[in-house]
Protein backbone atom coordinates (compact mmCIF):
# COMPACT_ATOMS: atom_id res chain seq x y z
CA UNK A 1 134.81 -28.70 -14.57
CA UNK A 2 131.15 -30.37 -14.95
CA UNK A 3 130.34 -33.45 -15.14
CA UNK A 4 127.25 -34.88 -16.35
CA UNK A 5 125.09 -38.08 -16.60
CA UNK A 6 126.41 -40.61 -19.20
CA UNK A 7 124.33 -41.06 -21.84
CA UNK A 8 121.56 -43.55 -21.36
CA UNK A 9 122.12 -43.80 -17.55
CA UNK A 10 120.46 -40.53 -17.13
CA UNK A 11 118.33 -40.61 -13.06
CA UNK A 12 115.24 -38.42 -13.62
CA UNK A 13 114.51 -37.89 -10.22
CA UNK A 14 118.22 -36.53 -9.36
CA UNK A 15 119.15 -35.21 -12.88
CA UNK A 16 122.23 -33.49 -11.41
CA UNK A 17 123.72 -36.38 -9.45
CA UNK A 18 126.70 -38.32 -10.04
CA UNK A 19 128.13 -41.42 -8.84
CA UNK A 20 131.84 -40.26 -7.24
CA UNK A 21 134.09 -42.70 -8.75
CA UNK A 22 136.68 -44.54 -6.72
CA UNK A 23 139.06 -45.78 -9.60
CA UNK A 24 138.48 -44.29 -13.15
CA UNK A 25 136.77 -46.87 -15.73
CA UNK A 26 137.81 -47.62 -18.70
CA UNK A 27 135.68 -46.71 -21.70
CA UNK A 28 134.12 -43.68 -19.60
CA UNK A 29 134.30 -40.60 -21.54
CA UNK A 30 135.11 -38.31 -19.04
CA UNK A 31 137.36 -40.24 -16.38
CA UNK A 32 140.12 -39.19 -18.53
CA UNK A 33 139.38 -35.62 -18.48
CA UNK A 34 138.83 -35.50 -14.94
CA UNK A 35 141.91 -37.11 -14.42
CA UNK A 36 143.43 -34.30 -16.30
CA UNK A 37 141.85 -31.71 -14.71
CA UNK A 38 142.62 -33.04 -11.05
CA UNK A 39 146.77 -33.95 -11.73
CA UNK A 40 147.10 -30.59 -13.95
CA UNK A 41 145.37 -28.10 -10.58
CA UNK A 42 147.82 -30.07 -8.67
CA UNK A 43 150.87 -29.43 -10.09
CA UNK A 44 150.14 -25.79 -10.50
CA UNK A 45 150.16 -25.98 -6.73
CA UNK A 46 153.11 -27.63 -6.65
CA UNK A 47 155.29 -24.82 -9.05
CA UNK A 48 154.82 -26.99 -12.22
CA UNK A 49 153.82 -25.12 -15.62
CA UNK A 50 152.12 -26.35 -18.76
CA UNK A 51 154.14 -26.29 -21.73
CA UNK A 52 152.88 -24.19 -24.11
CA UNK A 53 153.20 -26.64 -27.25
CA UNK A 54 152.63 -29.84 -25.78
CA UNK A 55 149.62 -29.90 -22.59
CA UNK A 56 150.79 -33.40 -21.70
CA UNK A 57 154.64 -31.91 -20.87
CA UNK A 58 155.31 -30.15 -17.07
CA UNK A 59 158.44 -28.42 -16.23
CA UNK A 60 159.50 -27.08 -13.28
CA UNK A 61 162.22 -24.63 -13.33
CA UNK A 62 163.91 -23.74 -9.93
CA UNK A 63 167.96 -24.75 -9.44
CA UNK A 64 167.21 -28.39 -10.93
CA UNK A 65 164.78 -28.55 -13.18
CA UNK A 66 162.14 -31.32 -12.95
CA UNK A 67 159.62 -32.43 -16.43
CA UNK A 68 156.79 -34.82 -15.83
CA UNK A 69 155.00 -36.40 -18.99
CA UNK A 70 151.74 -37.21 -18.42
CA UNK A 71 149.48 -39.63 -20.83
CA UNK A 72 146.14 -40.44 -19.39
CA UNK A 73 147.08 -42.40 -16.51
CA UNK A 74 151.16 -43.07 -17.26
CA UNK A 75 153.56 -40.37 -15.49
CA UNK A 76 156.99 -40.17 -16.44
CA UNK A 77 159.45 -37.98 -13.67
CA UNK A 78 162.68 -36.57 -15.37
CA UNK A 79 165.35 -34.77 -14.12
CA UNK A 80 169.21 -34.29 -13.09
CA UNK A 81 169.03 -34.84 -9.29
CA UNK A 82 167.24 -37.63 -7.67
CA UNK A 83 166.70 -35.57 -4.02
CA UNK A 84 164.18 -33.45 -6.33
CA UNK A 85 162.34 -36.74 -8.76
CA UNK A 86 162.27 -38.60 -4.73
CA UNK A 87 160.40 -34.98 -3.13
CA UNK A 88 158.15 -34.86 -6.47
CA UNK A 89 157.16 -38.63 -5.99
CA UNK A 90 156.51 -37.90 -2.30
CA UNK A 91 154.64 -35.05 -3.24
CA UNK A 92 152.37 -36.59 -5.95
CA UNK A 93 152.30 -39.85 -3.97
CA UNK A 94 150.59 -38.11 -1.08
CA UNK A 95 148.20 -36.75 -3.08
CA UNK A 96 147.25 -39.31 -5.47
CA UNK A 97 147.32 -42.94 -4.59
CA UNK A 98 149.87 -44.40 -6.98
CA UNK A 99 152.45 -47.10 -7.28
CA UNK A 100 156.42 -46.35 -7.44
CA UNK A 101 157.60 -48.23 -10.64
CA UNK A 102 161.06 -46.95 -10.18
CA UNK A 103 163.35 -47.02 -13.08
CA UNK A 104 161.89 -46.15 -16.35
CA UNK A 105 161.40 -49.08 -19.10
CA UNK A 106 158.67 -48.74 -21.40
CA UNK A 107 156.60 -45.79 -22.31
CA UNK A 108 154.12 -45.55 -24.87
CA UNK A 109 155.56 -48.44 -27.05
CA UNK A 110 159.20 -47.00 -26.09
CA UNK A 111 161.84 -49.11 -24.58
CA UNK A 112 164.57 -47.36 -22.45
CA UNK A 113 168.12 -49.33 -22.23
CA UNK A 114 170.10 -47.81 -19.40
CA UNK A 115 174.10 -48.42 -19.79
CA UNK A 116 176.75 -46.93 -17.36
CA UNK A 117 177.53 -44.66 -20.32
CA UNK A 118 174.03 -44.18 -22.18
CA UNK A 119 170.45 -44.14 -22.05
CA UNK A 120 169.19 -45.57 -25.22
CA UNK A 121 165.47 -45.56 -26.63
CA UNK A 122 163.99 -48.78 -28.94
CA UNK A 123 161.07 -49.00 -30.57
CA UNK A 124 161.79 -52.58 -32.26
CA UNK A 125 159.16 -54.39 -30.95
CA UNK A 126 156.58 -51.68 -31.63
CA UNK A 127 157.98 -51.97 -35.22
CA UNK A 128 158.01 -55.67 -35.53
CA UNK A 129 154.21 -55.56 -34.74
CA UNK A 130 153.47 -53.23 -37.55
CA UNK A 131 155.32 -55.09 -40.31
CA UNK A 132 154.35 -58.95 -38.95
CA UNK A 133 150.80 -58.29 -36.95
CA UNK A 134 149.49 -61.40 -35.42
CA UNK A 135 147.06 -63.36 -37.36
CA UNK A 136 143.98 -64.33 -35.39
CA UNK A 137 143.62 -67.86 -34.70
CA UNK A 138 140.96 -69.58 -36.77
């Protein structure tokens, strides 16, 4: 992958220099990308594949299979055994600095209700916003 100089914060005198960014930004183009780029050569390493339809789906298929969503910089680990999600965490974890949020509850305007029984997805309040949006305030 190359990266160049945004736009209009182009340094003549270095032209191929770039600042090496600690934490991505927000609103920079290619932070996202890189991101991408960086998680997906990763999990290669680690015995994940691509899906073929969807590029932000990883599967791993050995006894237990393990999927990992990824959407820019949300992860979601799936799987039947928790020995394998806790060894993928570890993995990614000592790779990639990044918190352990534990039990799933939202995702992408998605709310997960776990029951003894059931896992149940809800997307009320991401419909409630579409039909009654919030005015702004005069």
């Amino acid at each position: 992958m190359y990266i160049v100089q945004p736009s209009g914060f182009e340094y003549n005198i270095h032209p191929k220099a770039v600042y090496r960014l600690k934490k991505p930004l927000y609103g920079l183009t290619q932070a996202p990308c890189a991101w991408h780029s960086k998680i997906t050569q990763y999990l290669h390493q680690i015995g994940f594949k691509m899906s073929k339809s969807d590029n932000s789906l990883y599967v791993r298929s050995n006894s237990s299979p393990i999927v990992i969503i990824l959407y820019m910089d949300d992860l979601v680990i799936g799987g039947d055994h928790l020995v394998n999600i806790n060894e993928v965490k570890s993995l990614l974890s000592s790779k990639f600095k990044m918190p352990d949020m534990k039990e799933l509850h939202y995702f992408l305007g998605i709310k997960v209700i776990r029951t003894p029984a059931d896992i149940m997805i809800s997307q009320r309040h991401y419909i409630l916003n579409l039909l009654y949006p919030s005015r702004p305030k005069p």
